[in-house]
N, C-alpha and C. Protein backbone atom coordinates (compact mmCIF):
# COMPACT_ATOMS: atom_id res chain seq x y z
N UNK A 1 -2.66 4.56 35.99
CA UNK A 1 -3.14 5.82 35.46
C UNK A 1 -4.53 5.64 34.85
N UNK A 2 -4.54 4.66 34.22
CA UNK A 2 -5.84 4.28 33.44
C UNK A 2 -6.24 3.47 33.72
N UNK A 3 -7.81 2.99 33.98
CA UNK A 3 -8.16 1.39 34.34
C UNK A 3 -8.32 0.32 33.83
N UNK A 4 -8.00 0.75 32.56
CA UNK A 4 -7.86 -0.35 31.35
C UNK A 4 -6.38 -0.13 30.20
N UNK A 5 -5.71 -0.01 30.60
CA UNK A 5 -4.38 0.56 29.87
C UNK A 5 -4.18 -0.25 28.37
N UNK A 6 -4.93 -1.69 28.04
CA UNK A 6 -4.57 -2.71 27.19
C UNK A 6 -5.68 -1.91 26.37
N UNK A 7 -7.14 -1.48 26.96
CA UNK A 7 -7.89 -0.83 25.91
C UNK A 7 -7.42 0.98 25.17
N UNK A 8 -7.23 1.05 26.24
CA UNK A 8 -6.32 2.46 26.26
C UNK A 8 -5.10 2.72 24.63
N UNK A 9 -4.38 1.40 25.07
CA UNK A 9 -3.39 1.54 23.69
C UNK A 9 -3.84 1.12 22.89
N UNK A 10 -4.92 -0.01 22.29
CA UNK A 10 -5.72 -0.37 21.49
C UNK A 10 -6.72 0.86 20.46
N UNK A 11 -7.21 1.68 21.59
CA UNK A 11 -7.96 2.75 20.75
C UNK A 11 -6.77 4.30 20.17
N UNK A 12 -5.38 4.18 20.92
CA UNK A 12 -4.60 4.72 20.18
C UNK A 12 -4.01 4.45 18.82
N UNK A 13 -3.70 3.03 19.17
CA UNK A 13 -3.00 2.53 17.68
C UNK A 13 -4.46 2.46 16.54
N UNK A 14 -5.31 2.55 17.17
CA UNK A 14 -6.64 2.95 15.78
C UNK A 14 -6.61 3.81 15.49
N UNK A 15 -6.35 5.19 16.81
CA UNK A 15 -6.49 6.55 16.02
C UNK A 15 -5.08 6.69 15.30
N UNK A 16 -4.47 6.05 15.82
CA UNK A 16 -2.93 6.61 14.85
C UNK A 16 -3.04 5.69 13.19
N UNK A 17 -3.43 4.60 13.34
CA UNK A 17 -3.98 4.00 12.45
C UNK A 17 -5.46 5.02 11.11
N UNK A 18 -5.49 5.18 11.76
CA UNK A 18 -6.97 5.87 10.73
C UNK A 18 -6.27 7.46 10.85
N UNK A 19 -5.96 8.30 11.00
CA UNK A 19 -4.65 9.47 10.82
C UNK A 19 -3.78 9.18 9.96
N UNK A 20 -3.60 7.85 10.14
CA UNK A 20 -2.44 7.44 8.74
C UNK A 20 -3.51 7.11 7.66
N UNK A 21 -4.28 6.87 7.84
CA UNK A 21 -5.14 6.76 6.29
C UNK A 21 -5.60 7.93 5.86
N UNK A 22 -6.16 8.81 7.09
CA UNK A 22 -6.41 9.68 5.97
C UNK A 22 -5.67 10.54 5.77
N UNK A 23 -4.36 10.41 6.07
CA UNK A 23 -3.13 11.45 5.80
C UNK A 23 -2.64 10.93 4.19
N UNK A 24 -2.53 9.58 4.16
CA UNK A 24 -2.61 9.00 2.80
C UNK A 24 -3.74 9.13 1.73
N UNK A 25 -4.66 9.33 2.06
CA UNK A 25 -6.01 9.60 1.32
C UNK A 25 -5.66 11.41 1.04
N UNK A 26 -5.27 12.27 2.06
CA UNK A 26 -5.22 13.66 1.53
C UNK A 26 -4.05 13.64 0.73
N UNK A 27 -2.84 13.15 1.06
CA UNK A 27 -1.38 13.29 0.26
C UNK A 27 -0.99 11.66 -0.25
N UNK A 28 -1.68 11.73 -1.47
CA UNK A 28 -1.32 10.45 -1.94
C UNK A 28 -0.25 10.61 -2.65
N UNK A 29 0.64 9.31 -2.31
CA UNK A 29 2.23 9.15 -3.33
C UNK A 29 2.15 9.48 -4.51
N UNK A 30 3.18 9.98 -5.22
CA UNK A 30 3.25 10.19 -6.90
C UNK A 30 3.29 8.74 -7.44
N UNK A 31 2.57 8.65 -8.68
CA UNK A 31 2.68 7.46 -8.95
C UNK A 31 3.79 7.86 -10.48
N UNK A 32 4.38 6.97 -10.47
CA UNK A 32 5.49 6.89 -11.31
C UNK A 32 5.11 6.54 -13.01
N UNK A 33 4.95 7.25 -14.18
CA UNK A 33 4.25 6.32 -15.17
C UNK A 33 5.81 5.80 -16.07
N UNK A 34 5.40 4.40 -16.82
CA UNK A 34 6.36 3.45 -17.28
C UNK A 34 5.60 3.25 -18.71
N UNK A 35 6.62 2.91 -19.81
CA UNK A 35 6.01 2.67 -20.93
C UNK A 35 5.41 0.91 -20.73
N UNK A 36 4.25 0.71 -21.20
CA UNK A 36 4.15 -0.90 -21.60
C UNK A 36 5.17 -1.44 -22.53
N UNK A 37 6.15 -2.33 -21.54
CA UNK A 37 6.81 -3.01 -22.95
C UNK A 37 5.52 -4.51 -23.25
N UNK A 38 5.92 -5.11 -24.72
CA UNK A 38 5.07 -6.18 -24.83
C UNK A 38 5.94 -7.06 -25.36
N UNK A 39 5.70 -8.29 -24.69
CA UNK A 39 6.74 -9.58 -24.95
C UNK A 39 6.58 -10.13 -26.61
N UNK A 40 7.60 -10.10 -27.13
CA UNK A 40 7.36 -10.39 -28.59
C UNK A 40 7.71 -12.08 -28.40
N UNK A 41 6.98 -12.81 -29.27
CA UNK A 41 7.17 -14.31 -29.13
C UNK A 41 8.54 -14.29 -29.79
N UNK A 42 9.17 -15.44 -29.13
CA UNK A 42 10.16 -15.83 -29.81
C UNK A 42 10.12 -16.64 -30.91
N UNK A 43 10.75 -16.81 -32.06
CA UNK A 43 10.16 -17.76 -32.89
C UNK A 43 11.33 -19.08 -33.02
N UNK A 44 12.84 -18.68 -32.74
CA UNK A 44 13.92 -19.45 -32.43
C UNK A 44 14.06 -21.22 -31.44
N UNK A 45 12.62 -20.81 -30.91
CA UNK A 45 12.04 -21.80 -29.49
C UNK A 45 10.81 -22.34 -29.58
N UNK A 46 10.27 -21.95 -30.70
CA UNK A 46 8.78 -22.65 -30.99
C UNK A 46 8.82 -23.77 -31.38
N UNK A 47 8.48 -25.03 -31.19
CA UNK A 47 7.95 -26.43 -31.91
C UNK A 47 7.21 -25.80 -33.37
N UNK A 48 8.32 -26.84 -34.36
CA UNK A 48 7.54 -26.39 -35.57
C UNK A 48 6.66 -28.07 -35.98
């Protein structure tokens, strides 16, 4: 059908490739927000 069929699917999986980016670039994921926990030292385990 095509005279190069290996280039053929090559420049598809780019356009489907770059369609997926900028489908991600227009509808970007929710990002989820989390409190910072902060590691309190232990003091039970310290070298005194």
């Amino acid at each position: 059908m095509f005279r190069r069929p290996v280039l053929t699917l090559f420049l598809l999986l780019l356009c489907a490739g770059a369609l997926g980016l900028l489908a991600l670039g227009a509808f970007p994921p929710a990002v989820t927000t989390a409190p910072v926990e902060r590691v309190l030292p232990n003091d039970r385990f310290q070298v005194r």
